[in-house]
C-alpha atoms as a PDB file:
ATOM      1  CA  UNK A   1     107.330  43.163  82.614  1.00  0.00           C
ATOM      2  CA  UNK A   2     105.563  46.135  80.997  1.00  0.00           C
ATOM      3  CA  UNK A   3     106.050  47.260  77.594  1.00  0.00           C
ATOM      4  CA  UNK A   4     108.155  50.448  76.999  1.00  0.00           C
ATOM      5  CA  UNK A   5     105.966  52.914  74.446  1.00  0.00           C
ATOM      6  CA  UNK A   6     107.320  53.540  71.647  1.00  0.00           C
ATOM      7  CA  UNK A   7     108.261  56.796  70.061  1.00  0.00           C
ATOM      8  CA  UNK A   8     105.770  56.554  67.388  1.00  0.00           C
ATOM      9  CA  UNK A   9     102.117  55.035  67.386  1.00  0.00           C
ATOM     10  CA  UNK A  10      99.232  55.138  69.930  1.00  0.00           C
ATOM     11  CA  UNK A  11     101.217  54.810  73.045  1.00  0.00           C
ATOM     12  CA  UNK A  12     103.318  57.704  72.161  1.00  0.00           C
ATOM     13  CA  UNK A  13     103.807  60.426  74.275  1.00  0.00           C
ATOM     14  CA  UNK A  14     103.271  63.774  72.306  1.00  0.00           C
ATOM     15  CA  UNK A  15     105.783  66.405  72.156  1.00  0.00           C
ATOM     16  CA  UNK A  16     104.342  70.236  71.949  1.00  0.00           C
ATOM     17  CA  UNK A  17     106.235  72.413  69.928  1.00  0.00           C
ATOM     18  CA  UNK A  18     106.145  76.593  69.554  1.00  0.00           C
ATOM     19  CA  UNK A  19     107.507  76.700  65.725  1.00  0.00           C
ATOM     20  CA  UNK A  20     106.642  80.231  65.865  1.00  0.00           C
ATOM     21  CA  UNK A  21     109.492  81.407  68.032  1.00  0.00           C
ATOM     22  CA  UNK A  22     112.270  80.619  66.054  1.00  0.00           C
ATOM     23  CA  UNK A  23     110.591  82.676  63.271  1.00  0.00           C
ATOM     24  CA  UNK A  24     110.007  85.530  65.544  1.00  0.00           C
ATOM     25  CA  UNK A  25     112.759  85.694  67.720  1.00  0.00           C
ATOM     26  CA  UNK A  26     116.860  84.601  68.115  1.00  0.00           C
ATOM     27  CA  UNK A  27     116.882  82.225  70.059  1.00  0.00           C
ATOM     28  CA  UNK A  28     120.266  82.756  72.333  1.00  0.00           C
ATOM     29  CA  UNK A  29     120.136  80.091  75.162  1.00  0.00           C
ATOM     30  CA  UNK A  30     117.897  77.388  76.522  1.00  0.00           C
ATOM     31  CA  UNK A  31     117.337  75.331  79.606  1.00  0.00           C
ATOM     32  CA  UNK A  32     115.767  72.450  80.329  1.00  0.00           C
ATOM     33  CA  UNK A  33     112.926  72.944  83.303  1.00  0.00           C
ATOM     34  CA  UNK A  34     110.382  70.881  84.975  1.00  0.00           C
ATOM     35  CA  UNK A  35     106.804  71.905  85.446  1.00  0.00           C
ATOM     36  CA  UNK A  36     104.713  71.470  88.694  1.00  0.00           C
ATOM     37  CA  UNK A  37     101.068  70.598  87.487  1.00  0.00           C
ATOM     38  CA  UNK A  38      98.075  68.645  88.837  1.00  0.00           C
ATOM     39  CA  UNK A  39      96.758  65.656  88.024  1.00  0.00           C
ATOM     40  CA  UNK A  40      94.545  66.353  85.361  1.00  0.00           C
ATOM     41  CA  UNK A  41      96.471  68.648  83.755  1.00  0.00           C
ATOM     42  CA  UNK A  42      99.308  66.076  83.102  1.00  0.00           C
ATOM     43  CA  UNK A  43      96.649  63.642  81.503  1.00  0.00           C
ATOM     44  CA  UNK A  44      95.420  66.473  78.958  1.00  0.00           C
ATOM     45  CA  UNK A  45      99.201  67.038  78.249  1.00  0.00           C
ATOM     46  CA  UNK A  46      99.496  63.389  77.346  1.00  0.00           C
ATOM     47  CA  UNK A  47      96.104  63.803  75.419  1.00  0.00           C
ATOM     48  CA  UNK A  48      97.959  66.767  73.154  1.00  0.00           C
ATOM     49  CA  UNK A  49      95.645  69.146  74.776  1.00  0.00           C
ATOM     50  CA  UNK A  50      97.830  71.858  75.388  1.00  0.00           C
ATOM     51  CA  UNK A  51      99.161  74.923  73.148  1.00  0.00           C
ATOM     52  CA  UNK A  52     102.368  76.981  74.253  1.00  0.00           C
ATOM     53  CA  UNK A  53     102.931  79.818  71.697  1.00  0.00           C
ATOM     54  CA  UNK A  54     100.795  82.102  73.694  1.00  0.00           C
ATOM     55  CA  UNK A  55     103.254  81.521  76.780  1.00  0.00           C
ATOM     56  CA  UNK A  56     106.498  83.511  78.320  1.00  0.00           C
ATOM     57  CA  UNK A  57     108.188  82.599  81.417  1.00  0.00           C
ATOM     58  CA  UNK A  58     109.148  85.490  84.166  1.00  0.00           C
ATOM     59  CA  UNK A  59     112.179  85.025  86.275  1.00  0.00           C
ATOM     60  CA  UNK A  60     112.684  86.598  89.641  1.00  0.00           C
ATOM     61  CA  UNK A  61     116.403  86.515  91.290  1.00  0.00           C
ATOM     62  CA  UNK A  62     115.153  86.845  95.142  1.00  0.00           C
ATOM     63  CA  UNK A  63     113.421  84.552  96.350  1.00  0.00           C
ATOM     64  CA  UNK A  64     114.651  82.414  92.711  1.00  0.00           C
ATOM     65  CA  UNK A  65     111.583  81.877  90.965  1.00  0.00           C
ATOM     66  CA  UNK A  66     110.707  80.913  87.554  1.00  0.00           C
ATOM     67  CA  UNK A  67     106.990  81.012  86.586  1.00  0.00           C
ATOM     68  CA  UNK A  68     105.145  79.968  83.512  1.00  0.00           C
ATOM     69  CA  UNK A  69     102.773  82.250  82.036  1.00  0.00           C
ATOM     70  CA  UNK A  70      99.940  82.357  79.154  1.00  0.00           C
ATOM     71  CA  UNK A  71      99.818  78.242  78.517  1.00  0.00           C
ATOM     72  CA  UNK A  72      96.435  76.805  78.012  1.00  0.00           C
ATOM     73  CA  UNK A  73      96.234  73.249  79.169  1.00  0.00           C
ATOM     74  CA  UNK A  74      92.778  71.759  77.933  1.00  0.00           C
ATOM     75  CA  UNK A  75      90.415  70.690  80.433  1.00  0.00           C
ATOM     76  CA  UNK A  76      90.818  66.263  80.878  1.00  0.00           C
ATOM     77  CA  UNK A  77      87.045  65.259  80.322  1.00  0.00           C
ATOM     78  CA  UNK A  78      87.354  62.182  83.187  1.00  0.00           C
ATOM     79  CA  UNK A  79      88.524  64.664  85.663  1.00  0.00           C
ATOM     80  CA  UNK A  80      84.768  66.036  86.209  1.00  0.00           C
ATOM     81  CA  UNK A  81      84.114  69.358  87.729  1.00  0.00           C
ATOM     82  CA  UNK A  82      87.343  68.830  89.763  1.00  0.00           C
ATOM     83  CA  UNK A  83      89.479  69.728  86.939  1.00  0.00           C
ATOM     84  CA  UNK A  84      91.755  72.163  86.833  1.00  0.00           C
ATOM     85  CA  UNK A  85      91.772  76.163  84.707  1.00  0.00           C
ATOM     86  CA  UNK A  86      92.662  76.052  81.754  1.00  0.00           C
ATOM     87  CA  UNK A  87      94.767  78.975  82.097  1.00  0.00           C
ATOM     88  CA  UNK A  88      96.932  79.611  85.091  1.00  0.00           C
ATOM     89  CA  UNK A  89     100.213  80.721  86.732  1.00  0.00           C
ATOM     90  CA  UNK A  90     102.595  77.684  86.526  1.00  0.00           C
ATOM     91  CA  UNK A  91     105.850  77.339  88.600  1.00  0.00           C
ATOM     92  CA  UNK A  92     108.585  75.817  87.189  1.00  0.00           C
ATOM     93  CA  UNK A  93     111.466  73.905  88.501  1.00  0.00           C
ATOM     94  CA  UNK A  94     115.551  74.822  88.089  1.00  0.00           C
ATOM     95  CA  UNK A  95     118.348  75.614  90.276  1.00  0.00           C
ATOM     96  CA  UNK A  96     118.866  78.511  91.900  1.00  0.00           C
ATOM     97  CA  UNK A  97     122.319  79.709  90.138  1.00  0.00           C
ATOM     98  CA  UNK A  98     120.403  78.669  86.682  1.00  0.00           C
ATOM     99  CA  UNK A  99     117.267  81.161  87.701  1.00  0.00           C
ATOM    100  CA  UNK A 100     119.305  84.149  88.685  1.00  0.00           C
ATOM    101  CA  UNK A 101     121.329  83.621  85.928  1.00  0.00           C
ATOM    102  CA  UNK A 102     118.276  84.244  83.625  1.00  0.00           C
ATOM    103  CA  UNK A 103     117.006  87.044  85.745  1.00  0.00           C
ATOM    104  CA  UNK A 104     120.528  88.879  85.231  1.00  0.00           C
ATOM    105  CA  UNK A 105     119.595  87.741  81.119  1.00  0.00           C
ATOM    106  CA  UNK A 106     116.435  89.236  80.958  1.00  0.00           C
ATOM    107  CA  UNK A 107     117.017  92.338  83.261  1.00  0.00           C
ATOM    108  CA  UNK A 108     118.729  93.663  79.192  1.00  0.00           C
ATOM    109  CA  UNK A 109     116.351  95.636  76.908  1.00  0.00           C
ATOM    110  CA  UNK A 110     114.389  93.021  74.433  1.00  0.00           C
ATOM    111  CA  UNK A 111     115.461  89.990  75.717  1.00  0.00           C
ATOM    112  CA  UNK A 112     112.935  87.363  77.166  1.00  0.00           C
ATOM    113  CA  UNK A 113     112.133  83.771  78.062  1.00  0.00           C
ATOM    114  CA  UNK A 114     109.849  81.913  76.239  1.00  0.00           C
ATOM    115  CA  UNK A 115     108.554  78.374  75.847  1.00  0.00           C
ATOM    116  CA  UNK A 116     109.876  76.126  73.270  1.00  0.00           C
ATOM    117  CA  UNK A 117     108.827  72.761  73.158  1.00  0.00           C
ATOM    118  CA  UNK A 118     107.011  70.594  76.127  1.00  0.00           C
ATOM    119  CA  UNK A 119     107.594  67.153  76.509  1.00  0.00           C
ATOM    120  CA  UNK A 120     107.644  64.167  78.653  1.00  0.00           C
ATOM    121  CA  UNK A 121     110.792  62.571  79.723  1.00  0.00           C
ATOM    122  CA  UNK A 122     110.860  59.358  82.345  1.00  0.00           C
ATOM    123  CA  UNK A 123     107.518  60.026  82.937  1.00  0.00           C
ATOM    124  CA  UNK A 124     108.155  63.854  83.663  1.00  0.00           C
ATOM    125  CA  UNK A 125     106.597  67.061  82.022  1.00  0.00           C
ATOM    126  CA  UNK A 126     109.493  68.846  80.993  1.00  0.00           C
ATOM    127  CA  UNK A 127     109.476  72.449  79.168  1.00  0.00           C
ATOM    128  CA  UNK A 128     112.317  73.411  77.148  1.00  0.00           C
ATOM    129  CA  UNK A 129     112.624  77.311  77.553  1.00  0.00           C
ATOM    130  CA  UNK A 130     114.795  79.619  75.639  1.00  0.00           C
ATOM    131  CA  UNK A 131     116.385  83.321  76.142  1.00  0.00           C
ATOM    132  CA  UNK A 132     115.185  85.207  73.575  1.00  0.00           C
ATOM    133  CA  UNK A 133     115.706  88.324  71.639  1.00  0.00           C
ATOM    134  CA  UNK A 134     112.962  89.931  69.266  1.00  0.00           C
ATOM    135  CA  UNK A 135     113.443  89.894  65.482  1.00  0.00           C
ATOM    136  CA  UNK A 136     112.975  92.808  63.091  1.00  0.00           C
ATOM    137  CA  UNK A 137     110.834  92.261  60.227  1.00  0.00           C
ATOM    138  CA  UNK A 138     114.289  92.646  57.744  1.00  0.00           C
ATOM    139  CA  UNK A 139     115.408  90.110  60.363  1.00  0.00           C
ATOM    140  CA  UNK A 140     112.769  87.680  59.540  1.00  0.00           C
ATOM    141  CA  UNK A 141     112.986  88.472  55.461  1.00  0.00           C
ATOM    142  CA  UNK A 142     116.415  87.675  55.713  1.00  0.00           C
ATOM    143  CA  UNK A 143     115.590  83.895  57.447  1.00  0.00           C
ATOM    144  CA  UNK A 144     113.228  83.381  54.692  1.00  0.00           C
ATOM    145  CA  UNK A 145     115.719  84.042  52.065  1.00  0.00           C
ATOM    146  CA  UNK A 146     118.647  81.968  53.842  1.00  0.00           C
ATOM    147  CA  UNK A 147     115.732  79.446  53.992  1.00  0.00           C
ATOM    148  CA  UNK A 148     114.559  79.529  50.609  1.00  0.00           C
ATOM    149  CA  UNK A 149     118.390  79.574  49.105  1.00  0.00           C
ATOM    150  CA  UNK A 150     119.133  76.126  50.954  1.00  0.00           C
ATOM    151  CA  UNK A 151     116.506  74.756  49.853  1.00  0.00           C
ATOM    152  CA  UNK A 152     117.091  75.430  46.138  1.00  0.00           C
ATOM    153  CA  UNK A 153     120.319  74.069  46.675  1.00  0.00           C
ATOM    154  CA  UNK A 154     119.554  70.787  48.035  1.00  0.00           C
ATOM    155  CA  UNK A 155     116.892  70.351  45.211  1.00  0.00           C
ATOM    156  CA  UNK A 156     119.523  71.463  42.806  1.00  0.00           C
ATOM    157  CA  UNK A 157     122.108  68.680  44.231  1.00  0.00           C
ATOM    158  CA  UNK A 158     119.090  66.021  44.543  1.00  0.00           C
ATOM    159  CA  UNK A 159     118.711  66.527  40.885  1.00  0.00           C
ATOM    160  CA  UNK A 160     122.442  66.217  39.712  1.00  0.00           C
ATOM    161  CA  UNK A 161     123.233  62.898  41.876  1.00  0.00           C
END
C-alpha cells in the first residue's frame, strides 16, 4: 500500500493563499469550486508555481458559467515546449443554481468574486472563491486598529498568567 503524504514535509501538497483580499476587501460569501487545467499546469501547482492575487472570477447566469481570470500558473520545466501559457482564461466548475446565484451577487454595485486560496483536495485542484465587496481606506485603518488592539491584549494576558 502507498503512503498517504503528509500535511507537512516534502510530500506536501502546497496550499496558495491571496492574504491580500481580506485586507482589501469584506469578504461576504465563499464557495468551494473546481478548476479545469492541463496537465502541466497541475504539476507547477503542486511545484508552488502559481500566484492568485492578481485573479477575479466572472460569472455569467445564461449559459451558467464561471471563469477564472488574471492567475499565472508557472510554466512545469519537464513539460518542454508543449507546456501550457502562463496566463489564460480558466473555467471553473459549480452547479448551476450556485453560478446564477453569484451572477444575481455580483450584478450589485462594488461587489465581486475573487480568488482566495487554491488547494488540492483528493487529488483535485480546488479554488476557494469569495463574494466580495471593496474596502475604503478608513475601512482598512479601522482593521488595523481592531488588529493591533487584540493583539495588545493577548500580550497583555500572556504576561499576567
Amino acid at each position: 500500500m502507498a503512503k498517504k503524504r503528509t500535511s507537512k514535509g516534502k510530500g506536501a501538497t502546497p496550499t496558495i493563499e491571496n492574504r491580500r483580499a481580506r485586507h482589501e476587501y469584506f469578504i461576504e460569501d465563499t464557495l468551494e469550486v473546481g478548476v479545469v487545467l492541463v496537465g502541466s499546469e497541475v504539476k507547477s501547482i503542486r511545484d508552488g508555481a502559481c500566484t492568485i492575487a492578481e485573479g477575479y472570477v466572472t460569472a455569467r447566469a445564461e449559459p451558467p458559467a464561471l471563469t477564472l481570470h488574471g492567475i499565472n500558473v508557472g510554466h512545469y520545466g519537464p513539460a518542454g515546449s508543449g507546456g501550457h501559457p502562463m496566463v489564460r482564461n480558466r473555467a471553473l466548475l459549480a452547479h448551476k443554481r450556485e453560478i446564477k446565484k453569484l451572477a444575481r451577487q455580483v450584478d450589485q454595485k462594488g461587489v465581486t468574486i475573487i480568488p482566495l486560496k487554491l488547494y488540492f483536495k483528493d487529488g483535485m485542484v480546488k479554488l476557494l472563491i469569495g463574494v466580495a465587496r471593496g474596502k475604503q481606506s478608513h475601512d482598512k485603518r479601522k482593521s488595523m486598529a481592531d488588529r493591533d488592539a487584540k493583539r495588545d491584549i493577548q500580550r497583555a494576558m500572556s504576561k499576567r498568567v
